[in-house]
Protein backbone atom coordinates (compact mmCIF):
# COMPACT_ATOMS: atom_id res chain seq x y z
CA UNK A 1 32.47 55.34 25.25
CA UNK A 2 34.83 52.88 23.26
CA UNK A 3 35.13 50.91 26.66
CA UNK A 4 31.86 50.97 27.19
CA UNK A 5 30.65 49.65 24.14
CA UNK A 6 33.72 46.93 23.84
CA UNK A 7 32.71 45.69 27.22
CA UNK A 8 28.72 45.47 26.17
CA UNK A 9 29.95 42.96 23.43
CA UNK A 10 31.80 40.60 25.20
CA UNK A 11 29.15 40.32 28.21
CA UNK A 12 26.39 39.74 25.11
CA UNK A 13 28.87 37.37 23.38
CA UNK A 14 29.69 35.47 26.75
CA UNK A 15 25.21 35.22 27.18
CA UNK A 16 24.90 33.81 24.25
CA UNK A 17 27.37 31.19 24.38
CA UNK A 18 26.22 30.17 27.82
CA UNK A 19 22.06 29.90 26.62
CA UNK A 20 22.98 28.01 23.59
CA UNK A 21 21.23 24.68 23.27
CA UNK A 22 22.56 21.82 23.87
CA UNK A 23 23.81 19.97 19.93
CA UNK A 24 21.51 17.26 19.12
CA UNK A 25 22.36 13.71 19.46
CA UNK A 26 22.21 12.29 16.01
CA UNK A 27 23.13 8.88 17.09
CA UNK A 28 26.80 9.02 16.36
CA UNK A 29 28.19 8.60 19.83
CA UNK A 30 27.62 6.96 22.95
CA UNK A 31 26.17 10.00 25.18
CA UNK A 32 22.32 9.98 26.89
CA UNK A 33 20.67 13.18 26.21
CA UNK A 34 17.70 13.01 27.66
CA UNK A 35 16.38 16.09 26.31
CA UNK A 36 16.58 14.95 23.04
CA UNK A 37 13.77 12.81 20.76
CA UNK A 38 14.74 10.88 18.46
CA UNK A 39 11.72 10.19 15.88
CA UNK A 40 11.54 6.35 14.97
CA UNK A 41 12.48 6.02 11.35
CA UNK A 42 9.24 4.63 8.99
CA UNK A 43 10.36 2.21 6.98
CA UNK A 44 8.35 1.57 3.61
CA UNK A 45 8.88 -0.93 0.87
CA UNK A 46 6.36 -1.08 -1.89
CA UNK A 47 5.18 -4.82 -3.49
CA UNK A 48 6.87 -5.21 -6.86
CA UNK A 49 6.14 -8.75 -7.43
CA UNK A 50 3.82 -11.50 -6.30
CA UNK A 51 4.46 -15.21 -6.44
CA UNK A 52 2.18 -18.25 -5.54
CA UNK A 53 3.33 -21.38 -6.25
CA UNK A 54 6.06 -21.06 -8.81
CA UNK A 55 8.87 -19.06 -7.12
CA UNK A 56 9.92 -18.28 -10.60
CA UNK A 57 6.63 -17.44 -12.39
CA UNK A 58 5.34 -14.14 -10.78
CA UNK A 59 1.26 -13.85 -10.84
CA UNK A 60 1.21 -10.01 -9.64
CA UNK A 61 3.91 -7.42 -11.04
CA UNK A 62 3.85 -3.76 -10.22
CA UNK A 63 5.88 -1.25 -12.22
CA UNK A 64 6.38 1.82 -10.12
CA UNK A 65 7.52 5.47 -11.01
CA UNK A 66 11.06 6.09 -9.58
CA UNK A 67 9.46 7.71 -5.90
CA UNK A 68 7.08 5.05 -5.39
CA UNK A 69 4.62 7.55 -5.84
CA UNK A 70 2.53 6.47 -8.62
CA UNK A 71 2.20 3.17 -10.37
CA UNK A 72 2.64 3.45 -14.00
CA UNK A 73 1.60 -0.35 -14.81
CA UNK A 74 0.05 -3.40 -13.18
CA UNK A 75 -1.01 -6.97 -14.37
CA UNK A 76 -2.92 -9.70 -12.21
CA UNK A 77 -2.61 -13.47 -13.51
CA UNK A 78 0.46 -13.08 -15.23
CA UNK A 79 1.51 -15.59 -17.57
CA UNK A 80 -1.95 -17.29 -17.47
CA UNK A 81 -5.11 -17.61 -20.00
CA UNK A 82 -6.74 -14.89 -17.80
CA UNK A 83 -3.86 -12.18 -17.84
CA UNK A 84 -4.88 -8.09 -17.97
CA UNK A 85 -2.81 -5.72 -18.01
CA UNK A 86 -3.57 -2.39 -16.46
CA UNK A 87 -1.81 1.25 -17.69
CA UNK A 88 -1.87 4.45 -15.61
CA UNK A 89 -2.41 7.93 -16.66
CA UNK A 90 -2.23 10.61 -14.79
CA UNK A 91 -4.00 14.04 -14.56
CA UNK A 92 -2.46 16.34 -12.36
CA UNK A 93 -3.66 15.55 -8.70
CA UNK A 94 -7.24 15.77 -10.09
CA UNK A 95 -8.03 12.13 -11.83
CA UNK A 96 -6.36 8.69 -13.11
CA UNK A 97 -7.45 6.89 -15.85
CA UNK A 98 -7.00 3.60 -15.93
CA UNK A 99 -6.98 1.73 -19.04
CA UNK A 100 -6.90 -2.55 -19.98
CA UNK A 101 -5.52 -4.19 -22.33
CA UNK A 102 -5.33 -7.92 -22.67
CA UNK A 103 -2.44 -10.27 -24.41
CA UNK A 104 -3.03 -11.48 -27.98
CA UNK A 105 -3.18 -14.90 -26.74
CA UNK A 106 -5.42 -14.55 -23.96
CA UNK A 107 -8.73 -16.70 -22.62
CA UNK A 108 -9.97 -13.86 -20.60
CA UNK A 109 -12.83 -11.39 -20.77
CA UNK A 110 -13.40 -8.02 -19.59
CA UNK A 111 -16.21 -6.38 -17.74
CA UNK A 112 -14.54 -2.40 -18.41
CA UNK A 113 -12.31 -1.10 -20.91
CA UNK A 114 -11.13 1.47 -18.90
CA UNK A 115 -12.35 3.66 -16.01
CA UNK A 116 -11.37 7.12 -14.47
CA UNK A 117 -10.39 7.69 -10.64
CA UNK A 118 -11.82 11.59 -9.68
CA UNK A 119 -9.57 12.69 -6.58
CA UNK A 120 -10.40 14.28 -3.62
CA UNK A 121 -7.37 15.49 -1.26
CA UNK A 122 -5.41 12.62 -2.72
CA UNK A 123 -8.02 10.24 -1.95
CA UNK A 124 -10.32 8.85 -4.90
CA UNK A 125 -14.14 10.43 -4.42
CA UNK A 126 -15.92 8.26 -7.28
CA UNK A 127 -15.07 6.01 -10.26
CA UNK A 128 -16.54 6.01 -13.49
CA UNK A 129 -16.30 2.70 -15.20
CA UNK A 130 -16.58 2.65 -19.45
CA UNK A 131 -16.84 -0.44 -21.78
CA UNK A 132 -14.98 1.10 -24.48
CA UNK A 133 -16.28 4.64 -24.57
CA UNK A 134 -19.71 4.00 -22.79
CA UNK A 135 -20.49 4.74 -19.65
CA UNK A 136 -21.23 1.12 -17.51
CA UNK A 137 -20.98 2.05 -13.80
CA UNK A 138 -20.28 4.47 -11.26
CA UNK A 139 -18.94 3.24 -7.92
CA UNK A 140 -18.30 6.18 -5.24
CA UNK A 141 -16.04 6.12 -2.04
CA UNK A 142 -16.98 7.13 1.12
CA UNK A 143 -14.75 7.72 4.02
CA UNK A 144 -15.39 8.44 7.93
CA UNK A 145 -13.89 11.10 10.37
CA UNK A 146 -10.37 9.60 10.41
CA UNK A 147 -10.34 9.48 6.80
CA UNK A 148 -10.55 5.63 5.90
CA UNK A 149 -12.34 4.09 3.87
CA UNK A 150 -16.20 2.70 4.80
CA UNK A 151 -17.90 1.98 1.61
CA UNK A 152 -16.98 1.68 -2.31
CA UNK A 153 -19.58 0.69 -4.90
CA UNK A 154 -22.14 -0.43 -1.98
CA UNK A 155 -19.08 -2.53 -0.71
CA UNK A 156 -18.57 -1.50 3.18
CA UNK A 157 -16.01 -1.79 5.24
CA UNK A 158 -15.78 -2.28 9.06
CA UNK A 159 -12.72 -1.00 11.14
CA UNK A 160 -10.76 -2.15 14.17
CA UNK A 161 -7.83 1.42 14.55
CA UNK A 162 -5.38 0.13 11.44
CA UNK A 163 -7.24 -2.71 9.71
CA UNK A 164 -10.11 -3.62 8.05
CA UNK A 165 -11.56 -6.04 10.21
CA UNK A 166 -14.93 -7.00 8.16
CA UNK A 167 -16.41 -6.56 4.78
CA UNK A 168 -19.73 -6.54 3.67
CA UNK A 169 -21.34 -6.79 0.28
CA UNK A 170 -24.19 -6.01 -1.40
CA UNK A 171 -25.93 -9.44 -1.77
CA UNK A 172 -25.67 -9.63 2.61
CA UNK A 173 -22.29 -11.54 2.50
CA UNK A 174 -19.95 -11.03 5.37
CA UNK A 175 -16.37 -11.67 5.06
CA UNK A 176 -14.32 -11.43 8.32
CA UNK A 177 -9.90 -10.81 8.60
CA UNK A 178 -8.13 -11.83 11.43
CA UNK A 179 -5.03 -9.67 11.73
CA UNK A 180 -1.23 -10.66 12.91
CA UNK A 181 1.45 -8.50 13.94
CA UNK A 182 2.85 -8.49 10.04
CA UNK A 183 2.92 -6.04 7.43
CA UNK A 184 0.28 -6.55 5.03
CA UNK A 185 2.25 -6.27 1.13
CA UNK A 186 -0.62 -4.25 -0.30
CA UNK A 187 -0.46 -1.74 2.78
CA UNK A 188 1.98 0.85 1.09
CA UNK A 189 -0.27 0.39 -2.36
CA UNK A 190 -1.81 3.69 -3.09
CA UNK A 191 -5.52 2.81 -3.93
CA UNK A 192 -8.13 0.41 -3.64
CA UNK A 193 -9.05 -0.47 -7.18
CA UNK A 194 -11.54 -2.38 -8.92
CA UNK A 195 -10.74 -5.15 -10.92
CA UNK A 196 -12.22 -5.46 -14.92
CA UNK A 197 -11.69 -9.05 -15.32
CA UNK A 198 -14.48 -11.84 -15.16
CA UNK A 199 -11.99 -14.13 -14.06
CA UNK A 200 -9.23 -12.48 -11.99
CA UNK A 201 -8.15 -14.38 -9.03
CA UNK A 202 -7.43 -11.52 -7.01
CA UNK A 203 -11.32 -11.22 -6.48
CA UNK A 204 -13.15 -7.89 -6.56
CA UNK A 205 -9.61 -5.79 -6.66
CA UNK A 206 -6.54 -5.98 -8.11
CA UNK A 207 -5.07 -3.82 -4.85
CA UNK A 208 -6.54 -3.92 -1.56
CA UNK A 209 -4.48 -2.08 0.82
CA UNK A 210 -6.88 -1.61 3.44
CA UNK A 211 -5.10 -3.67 6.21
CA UNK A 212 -1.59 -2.71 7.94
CA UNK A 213 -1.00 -6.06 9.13
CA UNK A 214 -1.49 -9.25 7.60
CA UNK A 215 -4.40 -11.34 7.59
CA UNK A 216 -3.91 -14.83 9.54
CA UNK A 217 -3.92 -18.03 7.97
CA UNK A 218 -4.71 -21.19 9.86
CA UNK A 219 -2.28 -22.45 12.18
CA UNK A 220 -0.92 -24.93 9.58
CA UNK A 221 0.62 -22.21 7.77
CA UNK A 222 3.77 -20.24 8.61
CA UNK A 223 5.10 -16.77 7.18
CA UNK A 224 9.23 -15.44 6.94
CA UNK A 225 9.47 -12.04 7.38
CA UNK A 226 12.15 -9.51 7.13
CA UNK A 227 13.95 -7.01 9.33
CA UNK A 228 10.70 -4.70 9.24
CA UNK A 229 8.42 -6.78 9.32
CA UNK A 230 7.31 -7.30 6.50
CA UNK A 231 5.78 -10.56 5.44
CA UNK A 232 8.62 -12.22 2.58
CA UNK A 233 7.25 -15.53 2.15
CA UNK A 234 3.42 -17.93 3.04
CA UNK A 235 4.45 -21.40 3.45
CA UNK A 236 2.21 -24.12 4.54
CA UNK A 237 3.42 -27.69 5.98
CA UNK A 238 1.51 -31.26 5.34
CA UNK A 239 0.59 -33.68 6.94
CA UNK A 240 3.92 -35.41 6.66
CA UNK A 241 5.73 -32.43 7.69
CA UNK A 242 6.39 -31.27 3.55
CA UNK A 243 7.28 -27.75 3.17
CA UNK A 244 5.05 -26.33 0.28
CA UNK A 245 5.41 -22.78 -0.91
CA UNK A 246 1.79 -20.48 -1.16
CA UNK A 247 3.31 -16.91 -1.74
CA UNK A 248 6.09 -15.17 -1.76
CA UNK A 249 6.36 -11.39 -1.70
CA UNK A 250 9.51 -9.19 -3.94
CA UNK A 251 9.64 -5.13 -3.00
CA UNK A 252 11.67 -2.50 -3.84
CA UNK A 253 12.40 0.74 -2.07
């Protein structure tokens, strides 16, 4: 019975040493397993600073939490009359107020005071805007099927697979993106969000990371990118063949 039983575990022991799979190549030698799928790594780098003209002077900063996950603080026209500054609270995975603040020296004006974000499976669902602590507006987010975003605050949004291809406003105006191969810098931002300044130069939002690849400028203008893609630098050359700087683009990761 001994025998029996000895012989019964080496036959099982020899099985499964002959059905076990094959190791995985992990990219650390030269062999071809062709069995084996090997998942292309995603590279993401999050904006941290934006420069236009003055290489030294950034207009756009972004302070992020340690994971990139949340941004704790963000300011649009740095250094200029117009600067706001923008602080980030967060509410579990519920809601994000956002409050502004402006420098003591400071030209600028302010439609809102502060306004909430109410979340929806991680995407926002409506804002609530306040001047102060009265309600002002209320701008809600729609998205389609594939979950992106078609409309915010009667703002719509037309789609072409990864990029925002058209927008559309409320008064009937129509603006229209051309897209390269390059990584937009707001793409890895978390959230389209309103701006609260009358003057901001970044326009209706302070973020707009509705595009994966970068617009395209006329031909006149060039762009350096890095290893990933991702666009590093906007320069534009004259007439006279002058190399002028129009923005550059810092991350971290």
């Amino acid at each position: 019975m001994k025998k029996i039983l000895l012989l019964s575990i080496i036959l099982l022991s020899v099985l499964m040493t002959t059905c076990k799979p094959d190791p995985i190549d992990n990219g650390n030698d030269n062999t071809n397993n062709n069995d084996t799928i090997l998942e292309e790594p995603i590279v993401k780098k999050y904006l941290v600073r934006e420069y236009w003209t003055n290489r030294d002077k950034p207009i756009f900063i972004i302070d992020w939490n340690d994971d990139f996950t949340r941004i704790e603080h963000l300011i649009t026209d740095s250094g200029t009359i117009y600067q706001v500054n923008y602080h980030f609270q967060y509410y579990d995975e519920d809601s994000i107020k956002v409050y502004i603040t402006l420098p003591e020296v400071n030209q600028g004006m302010y439609m809102y005071t502060n306004y909430t974000c109410h979340l929806n499976d991680g995407k926002i669902n409506k804002i609530d805007m306040y001047f102060n602590e009265n309600p002002k507006d209320t701008r809600h987010y729609v998205y389609d099927d594939e979950n992106r975003l078609v409309e915010a605050g009667g703002v719509t949004f037309v789609w072409d697979n990864n990029n925002v291809t058209k927008i559309c406003y409320s008064d009937d105006t129509v603006n229209y993106y051309k897209t390269g191969n390059y990584i937009n810098p707001y793409y890895t931002l978390p959230y389209l969000l309103p701006t609260c300044s009358y003057f901001t130069t970044f326009g209706t939002y302070i973020t707009k990371p509705l595009w994966k690849n970068f617009w395209e400028y006329p031909e006149q203008y060039h762009y350096e990118i890095d290893t990933d893609g991702y666009i590093t630098n906007v320069y534009y050359m004259t007439v006279d063949s002058v190399y002028l700087t129009y923005h550059n683009y810092e991350y971290a990761y």
